[in-house]
C-alpha atoms as a PDB file:
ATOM      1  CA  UNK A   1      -7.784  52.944  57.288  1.00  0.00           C
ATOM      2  CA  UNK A   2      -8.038  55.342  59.961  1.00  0.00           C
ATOM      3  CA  UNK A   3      -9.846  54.557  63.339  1.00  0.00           C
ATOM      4  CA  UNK A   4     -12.150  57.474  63.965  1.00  0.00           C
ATOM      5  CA  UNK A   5     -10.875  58.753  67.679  1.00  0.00           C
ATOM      6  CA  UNK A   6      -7.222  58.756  65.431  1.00  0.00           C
ATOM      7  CA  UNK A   7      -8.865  61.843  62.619  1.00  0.00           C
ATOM      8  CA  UNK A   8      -7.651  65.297  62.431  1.00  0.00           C
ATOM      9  CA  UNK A   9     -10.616  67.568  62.401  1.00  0.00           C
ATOM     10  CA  UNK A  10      -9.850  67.872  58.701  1.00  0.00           C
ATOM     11  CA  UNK A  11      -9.623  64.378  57.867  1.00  0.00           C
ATOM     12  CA  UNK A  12     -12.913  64.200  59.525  1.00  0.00           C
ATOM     13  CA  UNK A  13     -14.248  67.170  57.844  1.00  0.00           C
ATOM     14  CA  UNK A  14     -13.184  65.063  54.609  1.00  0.00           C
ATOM     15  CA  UNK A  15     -15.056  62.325  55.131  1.00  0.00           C
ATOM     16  CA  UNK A  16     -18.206  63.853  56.810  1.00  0.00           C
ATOM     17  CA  UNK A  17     -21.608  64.481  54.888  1.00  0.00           C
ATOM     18  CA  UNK A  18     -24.609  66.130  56.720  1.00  0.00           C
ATOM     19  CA  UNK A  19     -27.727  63.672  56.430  1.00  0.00           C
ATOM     20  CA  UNK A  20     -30.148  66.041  54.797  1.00  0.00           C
ATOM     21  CA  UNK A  21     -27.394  66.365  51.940  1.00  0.00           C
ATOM     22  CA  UNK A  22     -27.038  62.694  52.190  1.00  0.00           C
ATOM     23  CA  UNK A  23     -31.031  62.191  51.839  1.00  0.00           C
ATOM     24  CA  UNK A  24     -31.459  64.403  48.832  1.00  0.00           C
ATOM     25  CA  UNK A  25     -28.200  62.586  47.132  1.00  0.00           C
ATOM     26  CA  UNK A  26     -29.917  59.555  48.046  1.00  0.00           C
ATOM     27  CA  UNK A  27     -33.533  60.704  46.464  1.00  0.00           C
ATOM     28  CA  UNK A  28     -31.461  62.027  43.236  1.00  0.00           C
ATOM     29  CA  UNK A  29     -29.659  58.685  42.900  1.00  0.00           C
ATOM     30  CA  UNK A  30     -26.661  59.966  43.129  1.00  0.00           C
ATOM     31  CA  UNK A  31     -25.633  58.132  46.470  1.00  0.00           C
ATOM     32  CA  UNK A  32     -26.531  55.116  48.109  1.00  0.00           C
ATOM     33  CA  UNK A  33     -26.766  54.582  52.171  1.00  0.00           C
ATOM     34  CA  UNK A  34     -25.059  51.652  53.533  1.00  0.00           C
ATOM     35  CA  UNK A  35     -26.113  50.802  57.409  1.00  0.00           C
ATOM     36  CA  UNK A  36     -23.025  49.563  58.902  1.00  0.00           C
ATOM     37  CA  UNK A  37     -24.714  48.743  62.347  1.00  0.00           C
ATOM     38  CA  UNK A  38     -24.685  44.984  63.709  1.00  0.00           C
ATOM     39  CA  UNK A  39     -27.873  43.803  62.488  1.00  0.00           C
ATOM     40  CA  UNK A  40     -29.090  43.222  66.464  1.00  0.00           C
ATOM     41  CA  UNK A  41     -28.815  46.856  66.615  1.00  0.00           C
ATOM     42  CA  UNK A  42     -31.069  47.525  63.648  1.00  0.00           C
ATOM     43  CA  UNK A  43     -34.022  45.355  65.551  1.00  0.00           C
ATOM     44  CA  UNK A  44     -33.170  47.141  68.416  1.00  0.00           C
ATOM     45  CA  UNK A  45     -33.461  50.246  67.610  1.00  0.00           C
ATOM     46  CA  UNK A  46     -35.361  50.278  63.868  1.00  0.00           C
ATOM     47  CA  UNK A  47     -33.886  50.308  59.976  1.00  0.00           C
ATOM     48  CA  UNK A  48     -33.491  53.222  57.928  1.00  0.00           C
ATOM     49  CA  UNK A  49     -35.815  52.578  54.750  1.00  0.00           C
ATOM     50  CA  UNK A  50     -33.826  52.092  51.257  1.00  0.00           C
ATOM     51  CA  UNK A  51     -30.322  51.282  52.961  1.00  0.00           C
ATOM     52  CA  UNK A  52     -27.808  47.986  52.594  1.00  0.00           C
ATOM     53  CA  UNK A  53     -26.966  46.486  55.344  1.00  0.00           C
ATOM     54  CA  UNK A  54     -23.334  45.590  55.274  1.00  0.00           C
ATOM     55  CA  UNK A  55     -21.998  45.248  59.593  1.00  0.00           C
ATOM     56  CA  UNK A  56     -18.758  46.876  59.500  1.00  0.00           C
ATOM     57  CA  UNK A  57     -17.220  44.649  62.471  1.00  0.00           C
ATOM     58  CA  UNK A  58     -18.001  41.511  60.191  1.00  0.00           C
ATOM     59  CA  UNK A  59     -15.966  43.272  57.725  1.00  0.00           C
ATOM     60  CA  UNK A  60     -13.276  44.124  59.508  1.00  0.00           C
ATOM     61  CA  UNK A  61     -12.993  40.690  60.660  1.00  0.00           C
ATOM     62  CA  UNK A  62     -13.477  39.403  57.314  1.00  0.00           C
ATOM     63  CA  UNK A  63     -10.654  41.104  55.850  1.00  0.00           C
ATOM     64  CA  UNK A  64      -8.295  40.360  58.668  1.00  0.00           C
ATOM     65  CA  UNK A  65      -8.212  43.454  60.608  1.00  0.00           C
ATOM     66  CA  UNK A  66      -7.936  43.423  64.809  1.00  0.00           C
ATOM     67  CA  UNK A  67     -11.043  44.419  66.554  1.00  0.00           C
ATOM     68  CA  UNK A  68     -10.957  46.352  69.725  1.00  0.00           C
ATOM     69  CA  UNK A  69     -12.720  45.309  72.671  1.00  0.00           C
ATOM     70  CA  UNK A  70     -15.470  47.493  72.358  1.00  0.00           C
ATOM     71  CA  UNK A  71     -15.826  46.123  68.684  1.00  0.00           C
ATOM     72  CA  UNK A  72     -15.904  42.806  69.447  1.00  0.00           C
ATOM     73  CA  UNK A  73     -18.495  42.741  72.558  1.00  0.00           C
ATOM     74  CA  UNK A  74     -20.732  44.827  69.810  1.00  0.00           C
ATOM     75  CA  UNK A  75     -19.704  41.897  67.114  1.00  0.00           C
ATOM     76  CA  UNK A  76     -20.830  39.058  69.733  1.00  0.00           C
ATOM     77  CA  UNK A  77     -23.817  40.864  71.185  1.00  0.00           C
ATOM     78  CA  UNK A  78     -25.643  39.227  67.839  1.00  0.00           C
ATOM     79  CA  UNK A  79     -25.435  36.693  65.449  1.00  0.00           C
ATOM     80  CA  UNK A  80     -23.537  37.693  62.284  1.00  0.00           C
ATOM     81  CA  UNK A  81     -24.457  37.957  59.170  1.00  0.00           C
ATOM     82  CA  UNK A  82     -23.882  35.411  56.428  1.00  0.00           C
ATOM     83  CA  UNK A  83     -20.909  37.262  54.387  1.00  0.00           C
ATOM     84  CA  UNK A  84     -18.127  36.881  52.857  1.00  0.00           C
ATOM     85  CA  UNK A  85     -15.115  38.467  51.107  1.00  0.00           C
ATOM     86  CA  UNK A  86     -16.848  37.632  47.252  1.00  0.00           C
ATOM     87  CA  UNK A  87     -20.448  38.562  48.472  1.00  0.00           C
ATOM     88  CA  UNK A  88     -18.999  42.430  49.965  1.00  0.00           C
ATOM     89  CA  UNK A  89     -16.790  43.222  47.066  1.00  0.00           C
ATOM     90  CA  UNK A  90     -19.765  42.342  45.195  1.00  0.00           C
ATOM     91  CA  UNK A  91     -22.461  44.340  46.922  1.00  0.00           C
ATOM     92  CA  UNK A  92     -20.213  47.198  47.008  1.00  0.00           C
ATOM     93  CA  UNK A  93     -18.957  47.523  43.731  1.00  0.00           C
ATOM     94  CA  UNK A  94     -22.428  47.198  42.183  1.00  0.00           C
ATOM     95  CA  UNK A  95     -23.328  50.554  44.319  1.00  0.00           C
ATOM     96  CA  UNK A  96     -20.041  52.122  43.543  1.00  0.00           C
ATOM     97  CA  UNK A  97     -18.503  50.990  39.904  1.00  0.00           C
ATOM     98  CA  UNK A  98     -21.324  50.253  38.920  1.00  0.00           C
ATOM     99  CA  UNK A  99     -23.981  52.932  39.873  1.00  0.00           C
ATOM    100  CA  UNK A 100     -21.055  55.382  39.795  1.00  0.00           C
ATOM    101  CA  UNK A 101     -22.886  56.313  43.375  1.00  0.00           C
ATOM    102  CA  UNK A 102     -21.067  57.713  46.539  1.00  0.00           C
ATOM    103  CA  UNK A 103     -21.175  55.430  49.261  1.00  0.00           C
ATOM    104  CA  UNK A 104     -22.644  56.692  52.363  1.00  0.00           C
ATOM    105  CA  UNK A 105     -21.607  55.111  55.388  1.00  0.00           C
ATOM    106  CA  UNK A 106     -24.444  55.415  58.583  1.00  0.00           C
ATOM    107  CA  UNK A 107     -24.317  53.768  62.079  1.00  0.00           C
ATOM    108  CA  UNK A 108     -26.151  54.941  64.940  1.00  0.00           C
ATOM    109  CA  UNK A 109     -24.126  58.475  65.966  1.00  0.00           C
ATOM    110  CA  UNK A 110     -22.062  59.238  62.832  1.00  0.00           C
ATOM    111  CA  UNK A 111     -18.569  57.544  64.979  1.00  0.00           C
ATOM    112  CA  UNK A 112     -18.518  54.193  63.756  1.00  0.00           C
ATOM    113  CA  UNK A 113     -19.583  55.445  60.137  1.00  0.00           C
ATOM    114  CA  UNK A 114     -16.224  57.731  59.958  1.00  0.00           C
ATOM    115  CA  UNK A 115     -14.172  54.296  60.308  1.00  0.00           C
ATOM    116  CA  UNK A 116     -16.443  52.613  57.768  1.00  0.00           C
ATOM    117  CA  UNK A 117     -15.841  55.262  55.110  1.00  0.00           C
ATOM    118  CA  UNK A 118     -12.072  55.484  55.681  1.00  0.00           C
ATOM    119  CA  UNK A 119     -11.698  51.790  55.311  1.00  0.00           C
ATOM    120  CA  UNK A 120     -13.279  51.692  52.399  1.00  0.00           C
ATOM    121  CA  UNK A 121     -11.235  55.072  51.092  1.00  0.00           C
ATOM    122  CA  UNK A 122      -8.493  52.331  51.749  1.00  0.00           C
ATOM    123  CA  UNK A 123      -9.917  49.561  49.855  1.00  0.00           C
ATOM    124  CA  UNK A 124     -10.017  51.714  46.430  1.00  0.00           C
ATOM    125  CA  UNK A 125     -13.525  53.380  46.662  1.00  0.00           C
ATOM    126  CA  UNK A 126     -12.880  57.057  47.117  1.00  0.00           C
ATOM    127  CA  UNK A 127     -16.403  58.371  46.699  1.00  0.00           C
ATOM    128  CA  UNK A 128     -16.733  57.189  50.171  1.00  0.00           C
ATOM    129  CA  UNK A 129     -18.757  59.134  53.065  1.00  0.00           C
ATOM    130  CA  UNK A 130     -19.752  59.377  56.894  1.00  0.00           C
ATOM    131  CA  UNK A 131     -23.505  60.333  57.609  1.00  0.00           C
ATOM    132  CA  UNK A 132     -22.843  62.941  60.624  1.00  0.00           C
ATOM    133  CA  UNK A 133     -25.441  62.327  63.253  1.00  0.00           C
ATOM    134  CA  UNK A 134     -26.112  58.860  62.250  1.00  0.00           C
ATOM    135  CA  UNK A 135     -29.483  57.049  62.847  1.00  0.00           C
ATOM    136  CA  UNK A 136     -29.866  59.162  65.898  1.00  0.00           C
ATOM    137  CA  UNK A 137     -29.783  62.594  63.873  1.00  0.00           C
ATOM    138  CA  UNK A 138     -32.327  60.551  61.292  1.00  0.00           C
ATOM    139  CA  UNK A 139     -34.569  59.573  64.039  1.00  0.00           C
ATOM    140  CA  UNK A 140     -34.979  62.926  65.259  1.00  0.00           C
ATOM    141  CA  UNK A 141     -35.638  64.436  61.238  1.00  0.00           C
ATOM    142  CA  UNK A 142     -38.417  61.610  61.360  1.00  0.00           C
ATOM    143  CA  UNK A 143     -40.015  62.850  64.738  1.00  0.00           C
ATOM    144  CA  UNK A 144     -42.725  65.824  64.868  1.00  0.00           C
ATOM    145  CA  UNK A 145     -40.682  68.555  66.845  1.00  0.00           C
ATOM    146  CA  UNK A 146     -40.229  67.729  70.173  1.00  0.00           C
ATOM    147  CA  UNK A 147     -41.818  71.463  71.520  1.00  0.00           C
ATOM    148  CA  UNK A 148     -44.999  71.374  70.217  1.00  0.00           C
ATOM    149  CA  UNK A 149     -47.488  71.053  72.558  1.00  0.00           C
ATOM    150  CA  UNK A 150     -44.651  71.442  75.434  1.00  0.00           C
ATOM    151  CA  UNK A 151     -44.838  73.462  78.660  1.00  0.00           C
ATOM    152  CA  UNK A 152     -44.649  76.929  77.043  1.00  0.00           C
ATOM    153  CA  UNK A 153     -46.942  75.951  74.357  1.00  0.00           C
ATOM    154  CA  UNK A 154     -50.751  78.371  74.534  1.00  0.00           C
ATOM    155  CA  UNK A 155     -53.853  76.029  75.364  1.00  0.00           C
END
């Protein structure tokens, strides 16, 4: 697994998928999102309809990797979720072996997500991907442009 500030711009470029590619993959059923936030951060700041939820942190922790400290004050800013090792494996092999889908990795600016798809490249699931953008590029897809009806706009 390879952190995300630790990627090449290659390696990153091999992991990366834009999110309108990732929505029409998604509506073909060829791909399935997975929403890596901490679920606090999903009532914060909304969900992303037709997604798992699977907190990457919890994972991480789960399989016995070291958080950082940035990871960890995300990890206790909520309550986790109930998971474990049998229940993940699970989830994601139904959506990968199963579904024969790619695995699309999302968190809230396309940073956290690169980690999340390269640890699961390392766990044996190579049709794994990183959402660029993140929720915050899908929030602004889902908002009416931001111009209209702005300063320079006719009366």
């Amino acid at each position: 697994m390879t952190d995300e500030k630790d990627m090449s711009p290659q390696e990153r470029a091999d992991l990366e998928i834009t999110l309108p590619t990732a929505m029409e993959l998604c509506r073909l059923g060829l791909a399935s999102m997975i929403d890596i936030r901490q679920s606090f951060e999903i009532e914060m700041k909304g969900a992303i309809p037709d997604t798992v939820h699977i907190p990457m942190f919890e994972v991480k922790l789960m399989l016995g990797h070291t958080l950082t400290e940035d990871e960890q004050d995300i990890l206790d800013a909520g309550q986790p979720k109930d998971m474990d090792a049998q229940s993940f494996f699970k989830m994601i092999n139904q959506l990968h072996h199963a579904r024969e889908h790619l695995l699309l990795c999302i968190c809230n600016s396309g940073r956290r997500s690169l980690t999340a798809a390269s640890l699961l490249r390392s766990l044996g699931y190579p049709k794994a991907l990183s959402v660029a953008g993140g929720f915050q590029a899908w929030r602004k897809l889902q908002m009416p442009d931001a111009n209209a009806g702005g300063l320079n706009a006719a009366p």
